[in-house]
C-alpha atoms as a PDB file:
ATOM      1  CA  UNK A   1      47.366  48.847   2.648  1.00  0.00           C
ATOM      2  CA  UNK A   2      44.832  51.094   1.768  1.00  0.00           C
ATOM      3  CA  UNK A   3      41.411  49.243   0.754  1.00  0.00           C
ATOM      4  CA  UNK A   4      39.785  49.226  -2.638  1.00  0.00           C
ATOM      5  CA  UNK A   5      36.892  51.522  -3.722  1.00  0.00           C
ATOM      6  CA  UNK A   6      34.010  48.964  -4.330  1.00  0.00           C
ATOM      7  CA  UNK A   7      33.301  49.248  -7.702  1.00  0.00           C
ATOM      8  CA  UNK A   8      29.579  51.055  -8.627  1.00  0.00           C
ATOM      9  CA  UNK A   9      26.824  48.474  -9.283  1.00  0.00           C
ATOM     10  CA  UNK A  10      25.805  48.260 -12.875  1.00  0.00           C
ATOM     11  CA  UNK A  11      22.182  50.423 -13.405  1.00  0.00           C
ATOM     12  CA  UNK A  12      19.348  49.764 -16.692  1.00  0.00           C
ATOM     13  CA  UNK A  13      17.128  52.598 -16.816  1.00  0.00           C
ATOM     14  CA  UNK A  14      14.730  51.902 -19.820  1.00  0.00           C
ATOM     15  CA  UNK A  15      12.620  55.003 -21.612  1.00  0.00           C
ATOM     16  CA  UNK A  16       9.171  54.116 -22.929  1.00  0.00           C
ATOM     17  CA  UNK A  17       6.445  56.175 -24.635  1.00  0.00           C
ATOM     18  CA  UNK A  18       4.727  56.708 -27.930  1.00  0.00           C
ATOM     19  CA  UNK A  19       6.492  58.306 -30.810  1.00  0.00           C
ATOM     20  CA  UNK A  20       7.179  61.892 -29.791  1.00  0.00           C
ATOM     21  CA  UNK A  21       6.892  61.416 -26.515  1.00  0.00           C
ATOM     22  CA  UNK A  22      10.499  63.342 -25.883  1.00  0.00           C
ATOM     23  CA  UNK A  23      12.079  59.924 -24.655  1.00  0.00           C
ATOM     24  CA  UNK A  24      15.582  60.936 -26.418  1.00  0.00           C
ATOM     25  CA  UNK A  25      15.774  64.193 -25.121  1.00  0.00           C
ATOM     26  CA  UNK A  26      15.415  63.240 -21.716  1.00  0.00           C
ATOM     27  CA  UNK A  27      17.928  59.959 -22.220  1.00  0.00           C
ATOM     28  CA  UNK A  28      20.027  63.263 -23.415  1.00  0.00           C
ATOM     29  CA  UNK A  29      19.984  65.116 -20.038  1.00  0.00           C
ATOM     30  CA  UNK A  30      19.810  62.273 -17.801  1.00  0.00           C
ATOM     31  CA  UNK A  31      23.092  60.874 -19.156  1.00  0.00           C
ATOM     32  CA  UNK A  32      24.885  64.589 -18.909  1.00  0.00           C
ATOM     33  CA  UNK A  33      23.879  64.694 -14.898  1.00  0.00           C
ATOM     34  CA  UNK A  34      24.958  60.927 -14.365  1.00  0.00           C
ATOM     35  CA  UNK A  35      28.198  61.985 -15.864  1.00  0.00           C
ATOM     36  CA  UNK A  36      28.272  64.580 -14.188  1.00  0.00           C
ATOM     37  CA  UNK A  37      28.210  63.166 -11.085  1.00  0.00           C
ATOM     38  CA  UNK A  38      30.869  61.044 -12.239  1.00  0.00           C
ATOM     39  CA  UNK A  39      28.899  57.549 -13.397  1.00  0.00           C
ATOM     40  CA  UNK A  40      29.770  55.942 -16.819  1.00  0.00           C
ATOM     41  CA  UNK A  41      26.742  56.118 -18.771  1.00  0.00           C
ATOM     42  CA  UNK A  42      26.257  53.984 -22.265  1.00  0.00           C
ATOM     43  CA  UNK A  43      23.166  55.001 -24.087  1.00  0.00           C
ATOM     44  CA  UNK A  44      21.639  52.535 -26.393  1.00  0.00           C
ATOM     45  CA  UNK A  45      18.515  52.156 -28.484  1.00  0.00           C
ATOM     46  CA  UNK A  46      15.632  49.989 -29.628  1.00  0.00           C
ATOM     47  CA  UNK A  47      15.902  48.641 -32.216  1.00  0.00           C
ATOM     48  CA  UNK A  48      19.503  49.165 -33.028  1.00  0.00           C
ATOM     49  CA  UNK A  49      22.681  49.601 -30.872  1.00  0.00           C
ATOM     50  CA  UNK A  50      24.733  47.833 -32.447  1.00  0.00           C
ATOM     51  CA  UNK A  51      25.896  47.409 -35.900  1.00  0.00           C
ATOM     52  CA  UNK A  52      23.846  43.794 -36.540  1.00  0.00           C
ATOM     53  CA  UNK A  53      21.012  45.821 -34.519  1.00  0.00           C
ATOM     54  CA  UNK A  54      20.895  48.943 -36.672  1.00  0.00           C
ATOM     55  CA  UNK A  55      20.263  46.754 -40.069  1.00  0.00           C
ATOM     56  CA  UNK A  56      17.434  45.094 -37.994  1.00  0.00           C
ATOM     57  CA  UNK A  57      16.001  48.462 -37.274  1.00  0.00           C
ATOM     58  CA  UNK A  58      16.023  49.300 -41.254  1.00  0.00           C
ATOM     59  CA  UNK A  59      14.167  46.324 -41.959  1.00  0.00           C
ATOM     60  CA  UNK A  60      11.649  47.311 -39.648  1.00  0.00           C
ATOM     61  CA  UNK A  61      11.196  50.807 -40.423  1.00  0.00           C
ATOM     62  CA  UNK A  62      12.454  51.431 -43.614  1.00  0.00           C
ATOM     63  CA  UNK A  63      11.568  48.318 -46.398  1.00  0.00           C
ATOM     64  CA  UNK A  64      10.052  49.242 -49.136  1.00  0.00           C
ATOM     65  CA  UNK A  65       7.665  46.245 -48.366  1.00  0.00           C
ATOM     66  CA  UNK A  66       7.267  47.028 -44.490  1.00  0.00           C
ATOM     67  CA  UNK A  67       3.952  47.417 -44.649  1.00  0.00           C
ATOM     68  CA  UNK A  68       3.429  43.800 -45.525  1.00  0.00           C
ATOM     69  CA  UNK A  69       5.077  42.408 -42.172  1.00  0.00           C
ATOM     70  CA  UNK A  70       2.832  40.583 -40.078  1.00  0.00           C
ATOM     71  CA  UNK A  71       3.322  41.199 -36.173  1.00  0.00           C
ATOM     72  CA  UNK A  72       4.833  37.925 -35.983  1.00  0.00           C
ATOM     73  CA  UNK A  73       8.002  38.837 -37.595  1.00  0.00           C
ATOM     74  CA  UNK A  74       8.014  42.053 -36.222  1.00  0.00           C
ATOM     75  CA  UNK A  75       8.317  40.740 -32.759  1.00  0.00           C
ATOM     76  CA  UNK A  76      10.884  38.364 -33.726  1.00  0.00           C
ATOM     77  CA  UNK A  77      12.890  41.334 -35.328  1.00  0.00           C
ATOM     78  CA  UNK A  78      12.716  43.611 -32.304  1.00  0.00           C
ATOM     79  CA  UNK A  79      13.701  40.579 -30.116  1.00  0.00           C
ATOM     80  CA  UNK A  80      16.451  39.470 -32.321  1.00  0.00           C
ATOM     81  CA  UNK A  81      17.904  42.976 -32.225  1.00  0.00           C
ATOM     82  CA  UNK A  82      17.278  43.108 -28.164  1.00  0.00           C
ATOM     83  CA  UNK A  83      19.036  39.891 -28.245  1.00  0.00           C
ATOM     84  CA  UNK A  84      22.183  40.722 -29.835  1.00  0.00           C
ATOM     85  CA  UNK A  85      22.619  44.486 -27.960  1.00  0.00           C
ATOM     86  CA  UNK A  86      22.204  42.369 -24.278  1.00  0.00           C
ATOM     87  CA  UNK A  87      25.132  40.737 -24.852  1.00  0.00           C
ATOM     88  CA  UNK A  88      27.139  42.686 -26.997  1.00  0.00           C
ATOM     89  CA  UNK A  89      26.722  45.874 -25.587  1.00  0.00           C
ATOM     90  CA  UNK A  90      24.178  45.913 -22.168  1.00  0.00           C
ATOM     91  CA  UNK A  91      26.008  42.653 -20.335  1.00  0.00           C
ATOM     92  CA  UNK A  92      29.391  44.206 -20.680  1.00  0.00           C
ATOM     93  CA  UNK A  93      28.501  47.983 -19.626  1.00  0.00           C
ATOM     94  CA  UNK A  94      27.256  46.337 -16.439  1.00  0.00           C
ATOM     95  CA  UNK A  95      29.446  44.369 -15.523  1.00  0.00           C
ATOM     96  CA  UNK A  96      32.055  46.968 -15.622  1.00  0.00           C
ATOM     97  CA  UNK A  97      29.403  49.299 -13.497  1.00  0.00           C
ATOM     98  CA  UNK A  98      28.356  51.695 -16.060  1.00  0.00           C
ATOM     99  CA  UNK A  99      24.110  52.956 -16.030  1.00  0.00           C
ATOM    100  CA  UNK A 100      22.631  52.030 -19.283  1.00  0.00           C
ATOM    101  CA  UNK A 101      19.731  54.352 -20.755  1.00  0.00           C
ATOM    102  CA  UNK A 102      18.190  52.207 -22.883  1.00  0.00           C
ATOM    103  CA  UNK A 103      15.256  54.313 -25.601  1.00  0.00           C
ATOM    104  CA  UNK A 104      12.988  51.358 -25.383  1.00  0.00           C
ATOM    105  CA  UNK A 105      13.464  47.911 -24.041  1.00  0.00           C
ATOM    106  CA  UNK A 106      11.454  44.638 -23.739  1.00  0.00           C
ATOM    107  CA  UNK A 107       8.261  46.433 -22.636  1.00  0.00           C
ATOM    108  CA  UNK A 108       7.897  47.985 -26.064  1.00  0.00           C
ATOM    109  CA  UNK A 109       7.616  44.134 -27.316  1.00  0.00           C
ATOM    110  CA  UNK A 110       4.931  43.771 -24.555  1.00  0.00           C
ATOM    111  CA  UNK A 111       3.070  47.007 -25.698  1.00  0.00           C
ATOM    112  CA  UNK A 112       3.586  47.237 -29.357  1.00  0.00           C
ATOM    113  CA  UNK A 113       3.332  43.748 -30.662  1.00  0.00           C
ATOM    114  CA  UNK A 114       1.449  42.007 -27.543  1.00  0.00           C
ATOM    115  CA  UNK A 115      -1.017  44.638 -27.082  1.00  0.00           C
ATOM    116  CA  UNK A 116      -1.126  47.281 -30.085  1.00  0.00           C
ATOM    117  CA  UNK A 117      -0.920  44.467 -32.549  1.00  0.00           C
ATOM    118  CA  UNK A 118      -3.202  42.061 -30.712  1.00  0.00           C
ATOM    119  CA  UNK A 119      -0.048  39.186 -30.290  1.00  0.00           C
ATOM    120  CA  UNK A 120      -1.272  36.591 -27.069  1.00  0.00           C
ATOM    121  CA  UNK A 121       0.688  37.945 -23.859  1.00  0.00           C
ATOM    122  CA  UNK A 122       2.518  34.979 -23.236  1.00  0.00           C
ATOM    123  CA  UNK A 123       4.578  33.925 -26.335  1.00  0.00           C
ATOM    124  CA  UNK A 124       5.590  37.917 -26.404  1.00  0.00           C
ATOM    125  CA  UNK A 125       6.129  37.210 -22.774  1.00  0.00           C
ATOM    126  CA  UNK A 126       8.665  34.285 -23.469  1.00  0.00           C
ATOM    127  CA  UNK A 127      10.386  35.403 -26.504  1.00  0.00           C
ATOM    128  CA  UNK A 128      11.519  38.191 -24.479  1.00  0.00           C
ATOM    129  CA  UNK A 129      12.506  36.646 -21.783  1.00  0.00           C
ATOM    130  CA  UNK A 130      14.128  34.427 -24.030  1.00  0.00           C
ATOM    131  CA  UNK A 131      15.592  37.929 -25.542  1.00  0.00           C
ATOM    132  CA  UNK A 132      17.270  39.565 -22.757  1.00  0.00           C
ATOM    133  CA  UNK A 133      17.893  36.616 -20.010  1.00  0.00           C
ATOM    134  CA  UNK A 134      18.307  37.658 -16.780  1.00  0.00           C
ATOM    135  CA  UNK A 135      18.740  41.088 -17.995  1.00  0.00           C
ATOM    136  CA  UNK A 136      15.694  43.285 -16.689  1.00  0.00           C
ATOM    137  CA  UNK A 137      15.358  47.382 -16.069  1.00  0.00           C
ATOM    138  CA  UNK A 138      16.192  48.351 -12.842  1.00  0.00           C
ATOM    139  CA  UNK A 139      13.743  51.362 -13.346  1.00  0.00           C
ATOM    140  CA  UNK A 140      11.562  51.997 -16.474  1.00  0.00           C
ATOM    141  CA  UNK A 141      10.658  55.653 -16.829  1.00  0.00           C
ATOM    142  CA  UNK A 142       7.322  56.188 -19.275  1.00  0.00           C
ATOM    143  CA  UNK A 143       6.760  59.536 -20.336  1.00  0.00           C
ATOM    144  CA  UNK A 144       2.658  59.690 -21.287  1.00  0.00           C
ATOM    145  CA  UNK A 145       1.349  62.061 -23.319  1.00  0.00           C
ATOM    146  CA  UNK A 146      -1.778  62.342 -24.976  1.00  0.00           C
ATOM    147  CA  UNK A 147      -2.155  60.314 -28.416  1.00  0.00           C
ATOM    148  CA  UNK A 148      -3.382  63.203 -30.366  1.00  0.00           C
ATOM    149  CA  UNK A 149      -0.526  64.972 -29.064  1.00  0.00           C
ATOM    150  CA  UNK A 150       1.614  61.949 -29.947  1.00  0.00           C
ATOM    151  CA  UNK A 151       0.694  62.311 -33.357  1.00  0.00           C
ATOM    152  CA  UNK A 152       1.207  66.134 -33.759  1.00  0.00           C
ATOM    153  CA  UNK A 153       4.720  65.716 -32.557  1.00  0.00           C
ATOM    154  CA  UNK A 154       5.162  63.063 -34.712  1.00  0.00           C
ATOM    155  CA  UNK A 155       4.015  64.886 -37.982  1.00  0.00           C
ATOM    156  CA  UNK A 156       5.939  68.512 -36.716  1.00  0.00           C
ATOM    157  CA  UNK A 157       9.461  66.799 -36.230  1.00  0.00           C
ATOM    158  CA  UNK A 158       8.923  64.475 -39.405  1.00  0.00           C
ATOM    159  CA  UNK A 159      11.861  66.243 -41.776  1.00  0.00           C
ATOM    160  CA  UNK A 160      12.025  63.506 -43.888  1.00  0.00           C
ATOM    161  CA  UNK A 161       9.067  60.761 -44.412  1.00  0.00           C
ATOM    162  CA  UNK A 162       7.576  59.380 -41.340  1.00  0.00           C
ATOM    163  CA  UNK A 163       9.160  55.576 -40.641  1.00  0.00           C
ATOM    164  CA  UNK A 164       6.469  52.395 -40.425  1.00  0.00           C
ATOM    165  CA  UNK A 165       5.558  53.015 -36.982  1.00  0.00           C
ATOM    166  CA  UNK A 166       5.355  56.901 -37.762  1.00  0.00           C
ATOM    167  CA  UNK A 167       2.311  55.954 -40.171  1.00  0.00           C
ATOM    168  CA  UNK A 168       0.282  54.209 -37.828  1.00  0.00           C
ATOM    169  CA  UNK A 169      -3.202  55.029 -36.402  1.00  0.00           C
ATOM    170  CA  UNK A 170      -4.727  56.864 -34.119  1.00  0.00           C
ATOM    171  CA  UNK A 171      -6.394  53.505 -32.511  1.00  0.00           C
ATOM    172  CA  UNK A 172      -2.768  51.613 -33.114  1.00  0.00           C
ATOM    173  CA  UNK A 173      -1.362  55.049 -30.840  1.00  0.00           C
ATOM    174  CA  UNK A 174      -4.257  54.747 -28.337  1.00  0.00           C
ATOM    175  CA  UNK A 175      -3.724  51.107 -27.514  1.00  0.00           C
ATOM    176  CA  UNK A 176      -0.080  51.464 -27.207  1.00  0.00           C
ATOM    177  CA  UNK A 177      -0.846  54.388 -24.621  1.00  0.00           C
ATOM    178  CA  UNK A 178      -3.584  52.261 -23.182  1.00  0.00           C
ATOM    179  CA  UNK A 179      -0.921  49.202 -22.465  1.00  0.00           C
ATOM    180  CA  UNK A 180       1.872  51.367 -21.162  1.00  0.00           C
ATOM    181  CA  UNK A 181      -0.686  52.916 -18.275  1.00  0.00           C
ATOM    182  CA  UNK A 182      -1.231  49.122 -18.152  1.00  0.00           C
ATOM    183  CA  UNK A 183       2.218  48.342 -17.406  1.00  0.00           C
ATOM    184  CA  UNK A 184       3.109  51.018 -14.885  1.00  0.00           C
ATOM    185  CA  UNK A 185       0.107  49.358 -12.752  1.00  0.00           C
ATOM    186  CA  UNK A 186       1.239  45.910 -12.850  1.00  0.00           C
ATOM    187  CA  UNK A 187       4.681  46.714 -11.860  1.00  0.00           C
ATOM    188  CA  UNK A 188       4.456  49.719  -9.430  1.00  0.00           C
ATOM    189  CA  UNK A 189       7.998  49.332  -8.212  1.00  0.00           C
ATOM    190  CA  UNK A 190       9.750  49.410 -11.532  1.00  0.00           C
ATOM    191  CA  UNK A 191       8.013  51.838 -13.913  1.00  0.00           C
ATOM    192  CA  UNK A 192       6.886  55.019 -13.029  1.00  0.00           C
ATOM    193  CA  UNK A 193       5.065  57.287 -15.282  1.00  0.00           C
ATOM    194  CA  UNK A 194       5.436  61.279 -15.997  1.00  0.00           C
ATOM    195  CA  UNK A 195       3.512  64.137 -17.618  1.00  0.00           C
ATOM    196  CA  UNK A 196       5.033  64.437 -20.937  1.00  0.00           C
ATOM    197  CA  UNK A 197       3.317  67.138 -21.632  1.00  0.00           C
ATOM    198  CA  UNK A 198       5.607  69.418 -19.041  1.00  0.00           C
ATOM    199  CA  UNK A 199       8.284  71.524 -20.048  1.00  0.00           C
ATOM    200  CA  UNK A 200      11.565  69.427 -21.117  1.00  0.00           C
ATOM    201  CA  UNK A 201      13.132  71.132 -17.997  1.00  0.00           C
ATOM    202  CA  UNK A 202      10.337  69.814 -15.486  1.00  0.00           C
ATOM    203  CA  UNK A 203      10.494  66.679 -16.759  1.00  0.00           C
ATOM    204  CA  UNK A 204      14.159  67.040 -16.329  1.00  0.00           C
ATOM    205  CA  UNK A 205      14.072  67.693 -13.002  1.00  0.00           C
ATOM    206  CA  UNK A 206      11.545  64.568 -12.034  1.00  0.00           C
ATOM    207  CA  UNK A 207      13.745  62.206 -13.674  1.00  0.00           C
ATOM    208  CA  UNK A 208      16.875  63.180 -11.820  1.00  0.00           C
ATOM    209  CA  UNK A 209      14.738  63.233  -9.093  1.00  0.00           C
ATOM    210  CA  UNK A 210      13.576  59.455  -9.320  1.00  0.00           C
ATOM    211  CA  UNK A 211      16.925  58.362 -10.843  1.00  0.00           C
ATOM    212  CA  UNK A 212      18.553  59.588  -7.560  1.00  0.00           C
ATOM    213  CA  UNK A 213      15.512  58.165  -4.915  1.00  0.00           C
ATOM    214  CA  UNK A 214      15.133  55.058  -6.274  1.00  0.00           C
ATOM    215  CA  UNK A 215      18.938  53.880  -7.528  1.00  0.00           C
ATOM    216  CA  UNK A 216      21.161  56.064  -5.181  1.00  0.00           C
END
């Protein structure tokens, strides 16, 4: 009898980066050359994903008394919502061997709330874990750019009224930058880092580039 085809190992590629930082665009063409190359690819994003996820994200971003929320509950929000689209959405596509390309995973809890928002490193540390389980990136992809870039972006794309985390300062935007940098040193074999001030297409072309070194 002719044997099976083993069945592709399940893949989490995370995006990370300030606001503007062109993490959606490049989730966009990373997915089309997976698929291309004939991978199932789920995309997914922080906070949201699912439908319990995506009220979540309004109550962070959108309530009329966001500005009010103290980091506390914000980390518990983004959690919850990271929570609910591990198992309801993240589990599964693994398991069946898809790649996920997740906009944003735990490690915006770690640089938002823990460091940007001045939350102690190790409850953040344990309410995600708590969060996503075993569940962990198999690569993390960071795309820097300068904060005062960050910011222009931000304000040049904004067609309706910039979000909660839109509004924020230019030290709240240098701290997050500061703790993703952070990040990429303490775990050198997971994240990497790229120019995100290259073109879309050279940025492109690294990506595909790690995706295919590093995963296969």
């Amino acid at each position: 009898m002719p044997s099976k085809s083993k069945q592709p190992a399940g893949k989490l590629i995370s995006f990370e980066g300030s606001e503007g930082s062109g993490k959606s665009t490049q989730i966009a063409r990373l997915a089309a050359h997976l698929q291309q190359a004939g991978r199932e690819v789920v995309a997914t994003r922080e906070p949201g994903g699912t439908e319990i996820g995506e009220q979540i994200r309004n109550i962070i971003v959108h309530n009329s008394k966001g500005d009010e929320m103290c980091p506390e509950t914000e980390l518990l929000l983004f959690t919850a919502a990271r929570a609910q689209v591990v198992r309801e959405v993240i589990v599964p596509a693994l398991t069946r061997g898809a790649v996920v390309l997740s906009d944003r995973f735990l490690d915006s809890s770690t640089v938002y709330q823990g460091i940007a928002r001045n939350l102690a490193a190790g409850p953040v540390s344990e309410i995600n874990r708590f969060a996503v389980g075993p569940v962990m990136p198999d690569l993390t992809i960071v795309i820097d750019v300068p904060t005062e870039v960050s910011l222009q972006r931000v304000r040049q794309r904004a067609s309706d009224l910039p979000d909660r985390m839109e509004r924020e300062n230019i030290t709240f935007y240098k701290k997050v930058r500061e703790g993703y940098l952070l990040l990429a040193q303490q775990w050198p074999d997971r994240v990497v880092v790229l120019d995100g001030t290259q073109t879309p297409d050279e940025i492109d072309r690294q990506v595909w580039a790690i995706v295919q070194k590093r995963l296969g």
